[in-house]
C-alpha atoms as a PDB file:
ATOM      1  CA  UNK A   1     -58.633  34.267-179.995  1.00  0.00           C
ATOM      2  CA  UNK A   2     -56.067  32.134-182.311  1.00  0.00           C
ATOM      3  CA  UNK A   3     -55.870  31.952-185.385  1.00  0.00           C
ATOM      4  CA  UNK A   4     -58.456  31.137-188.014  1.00  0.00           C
ATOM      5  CA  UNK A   5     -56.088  27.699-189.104  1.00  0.00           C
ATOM      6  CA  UNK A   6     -57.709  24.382-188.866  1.00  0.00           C
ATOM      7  CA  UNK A   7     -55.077  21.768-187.627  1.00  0.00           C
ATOM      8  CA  UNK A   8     -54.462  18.203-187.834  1.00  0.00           C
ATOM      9  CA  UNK A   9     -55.817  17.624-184.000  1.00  0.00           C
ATOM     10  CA  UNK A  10     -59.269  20.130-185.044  1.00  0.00           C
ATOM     11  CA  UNK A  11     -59.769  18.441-188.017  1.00  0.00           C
ATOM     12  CA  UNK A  12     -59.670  14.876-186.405  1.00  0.00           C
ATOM     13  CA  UNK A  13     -62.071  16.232-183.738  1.00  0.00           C
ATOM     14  CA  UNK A  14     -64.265  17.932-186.220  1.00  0.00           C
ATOM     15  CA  UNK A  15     -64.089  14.449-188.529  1.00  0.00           C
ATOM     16  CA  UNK A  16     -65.242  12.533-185.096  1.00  0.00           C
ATOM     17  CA  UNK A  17     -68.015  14.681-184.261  1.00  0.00           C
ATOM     18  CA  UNK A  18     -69.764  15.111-187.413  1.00  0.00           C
ATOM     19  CA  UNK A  19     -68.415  12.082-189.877  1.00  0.00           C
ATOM     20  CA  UNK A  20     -68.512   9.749-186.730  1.00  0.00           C
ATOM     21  CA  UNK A  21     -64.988   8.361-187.326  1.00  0.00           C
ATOM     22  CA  UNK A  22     -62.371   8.924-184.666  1.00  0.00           C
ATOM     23  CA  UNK A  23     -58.842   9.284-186.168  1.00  0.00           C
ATOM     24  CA  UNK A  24     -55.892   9.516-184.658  1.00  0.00           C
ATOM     25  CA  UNK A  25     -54.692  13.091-185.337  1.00  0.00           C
ATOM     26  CA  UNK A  26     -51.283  12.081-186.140  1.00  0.00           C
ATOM     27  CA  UNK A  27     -52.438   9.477-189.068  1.00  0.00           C
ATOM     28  CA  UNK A  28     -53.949  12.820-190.600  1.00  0.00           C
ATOM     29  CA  UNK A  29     -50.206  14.514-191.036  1.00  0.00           C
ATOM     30  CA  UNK A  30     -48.595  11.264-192.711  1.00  0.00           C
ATOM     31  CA  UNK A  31     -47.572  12.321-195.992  1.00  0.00           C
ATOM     32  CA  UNK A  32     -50.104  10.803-198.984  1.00  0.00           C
ATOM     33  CA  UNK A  33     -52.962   9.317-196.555  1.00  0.00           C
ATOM     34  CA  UNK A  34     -56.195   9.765-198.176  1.00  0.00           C
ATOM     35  CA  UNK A  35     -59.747  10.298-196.664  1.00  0.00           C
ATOM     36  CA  UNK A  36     -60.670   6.800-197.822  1.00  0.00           C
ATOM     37  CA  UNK A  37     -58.216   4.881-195.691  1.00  0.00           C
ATOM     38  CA  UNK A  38     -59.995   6.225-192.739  1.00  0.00           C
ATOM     39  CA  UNK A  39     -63.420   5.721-193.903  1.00  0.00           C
ATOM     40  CA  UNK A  40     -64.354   9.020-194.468  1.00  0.00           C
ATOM     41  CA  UNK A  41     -66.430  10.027-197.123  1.00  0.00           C
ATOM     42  CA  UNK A  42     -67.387  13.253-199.478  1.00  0.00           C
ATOM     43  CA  UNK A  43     -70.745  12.972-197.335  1.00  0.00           C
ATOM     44  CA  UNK A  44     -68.907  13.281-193.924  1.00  0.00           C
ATOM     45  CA  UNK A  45     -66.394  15.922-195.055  1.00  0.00           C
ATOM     46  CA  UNK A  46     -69.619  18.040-195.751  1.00  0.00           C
ATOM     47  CA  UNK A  47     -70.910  17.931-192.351  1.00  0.00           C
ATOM     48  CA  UNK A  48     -67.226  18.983-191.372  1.00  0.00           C
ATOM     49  CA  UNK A  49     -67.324  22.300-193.920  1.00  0.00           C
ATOM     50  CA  UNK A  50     -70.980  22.899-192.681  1.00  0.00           C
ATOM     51  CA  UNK A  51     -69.959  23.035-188.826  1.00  0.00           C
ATOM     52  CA  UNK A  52     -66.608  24.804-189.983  1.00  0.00           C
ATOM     53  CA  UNK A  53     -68.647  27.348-191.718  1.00  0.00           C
ATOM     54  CA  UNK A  54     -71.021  27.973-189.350  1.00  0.00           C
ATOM     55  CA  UNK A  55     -68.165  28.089-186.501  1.00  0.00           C
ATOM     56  CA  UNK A  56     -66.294  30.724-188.324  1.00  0.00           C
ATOM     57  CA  UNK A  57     -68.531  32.680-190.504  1.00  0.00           C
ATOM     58  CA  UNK A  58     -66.341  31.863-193.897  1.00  0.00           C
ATOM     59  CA  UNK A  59     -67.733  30.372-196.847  1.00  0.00           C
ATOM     60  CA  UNK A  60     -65.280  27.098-197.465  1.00  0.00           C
ATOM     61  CA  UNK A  61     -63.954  26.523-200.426  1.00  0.00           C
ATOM     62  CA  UNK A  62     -65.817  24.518-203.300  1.00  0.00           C
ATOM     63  CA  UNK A  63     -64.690  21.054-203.257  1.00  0.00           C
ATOM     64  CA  UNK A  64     -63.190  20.725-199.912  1.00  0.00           C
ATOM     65  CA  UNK A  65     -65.909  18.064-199.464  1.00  0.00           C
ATOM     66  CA  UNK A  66     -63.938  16.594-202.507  1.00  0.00           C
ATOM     67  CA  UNK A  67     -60.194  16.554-200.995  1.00  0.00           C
ATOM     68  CA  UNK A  68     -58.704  13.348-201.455  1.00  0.00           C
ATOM     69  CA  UNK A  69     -56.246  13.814-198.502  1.00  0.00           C
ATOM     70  CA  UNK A  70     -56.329  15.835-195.214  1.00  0.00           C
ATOM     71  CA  UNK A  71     -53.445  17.972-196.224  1.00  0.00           C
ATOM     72  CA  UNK A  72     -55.803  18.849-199.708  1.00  0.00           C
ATOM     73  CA  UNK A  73     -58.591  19.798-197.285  1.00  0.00           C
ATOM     74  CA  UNK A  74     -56.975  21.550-194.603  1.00  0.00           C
ATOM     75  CA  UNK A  75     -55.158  23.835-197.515  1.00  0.00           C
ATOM     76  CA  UNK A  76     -58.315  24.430-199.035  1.00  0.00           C
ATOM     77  CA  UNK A  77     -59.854  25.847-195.738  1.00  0.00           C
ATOM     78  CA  UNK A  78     -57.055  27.072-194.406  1.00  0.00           C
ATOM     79  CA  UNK A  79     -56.652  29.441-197.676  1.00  0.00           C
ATOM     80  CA  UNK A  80     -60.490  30.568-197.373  1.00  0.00           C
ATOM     81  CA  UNK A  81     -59.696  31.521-193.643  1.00  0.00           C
ATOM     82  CA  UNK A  82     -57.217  33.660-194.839  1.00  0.00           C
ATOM     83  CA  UNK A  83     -58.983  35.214-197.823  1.00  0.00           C
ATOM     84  CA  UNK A  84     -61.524  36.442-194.811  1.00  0.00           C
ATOM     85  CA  UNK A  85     -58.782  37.368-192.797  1.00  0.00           C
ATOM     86  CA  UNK A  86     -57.386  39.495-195.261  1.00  0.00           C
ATOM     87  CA  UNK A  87     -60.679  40.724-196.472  1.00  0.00           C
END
């Protein structure tokens, strides 16, 4: 299997599926974008940590439902991936 990173394209699918808004995986990567130009919301980014935790067995960090931006959020994850990895 690869590994346990979450990218821009995952994210965007995982933001469609469980926050209902489909995003355009490169409008995630521009530099400064926030969650709220999308439309996506603290309660949406917890259904995304809820299916990422349950996906990959890791307990997300607290407050990734809080990032601002998707490059806040997927460094947040990203490092609890990697604190299991390294566990």
């Amino acid at each position: 299997m690869s590994s346990n990173t979450l990218t821009h394209p995952e994210l965007a699918a995982l933001i469609q599926a469980r926050a209902g808004v489909a995003i355009d995986p490169v409008q995630l990567e521009r530099p400064g974008v926030s969650f709220d130009e999308f439309g996506v919301d603290s309660l949406g980014l917890l259904g995304v940590v809820g299916e990422l935790e349950n996906r990959h067995g890791v307990k997300v960090t607290n407050g990734a439902e809080s990032a601002k931006t998707p490059a806040e959020f997927l460094e947040l994850v990203n490092s609890a991936f990697t604190t299991k990895a390294g566990a």
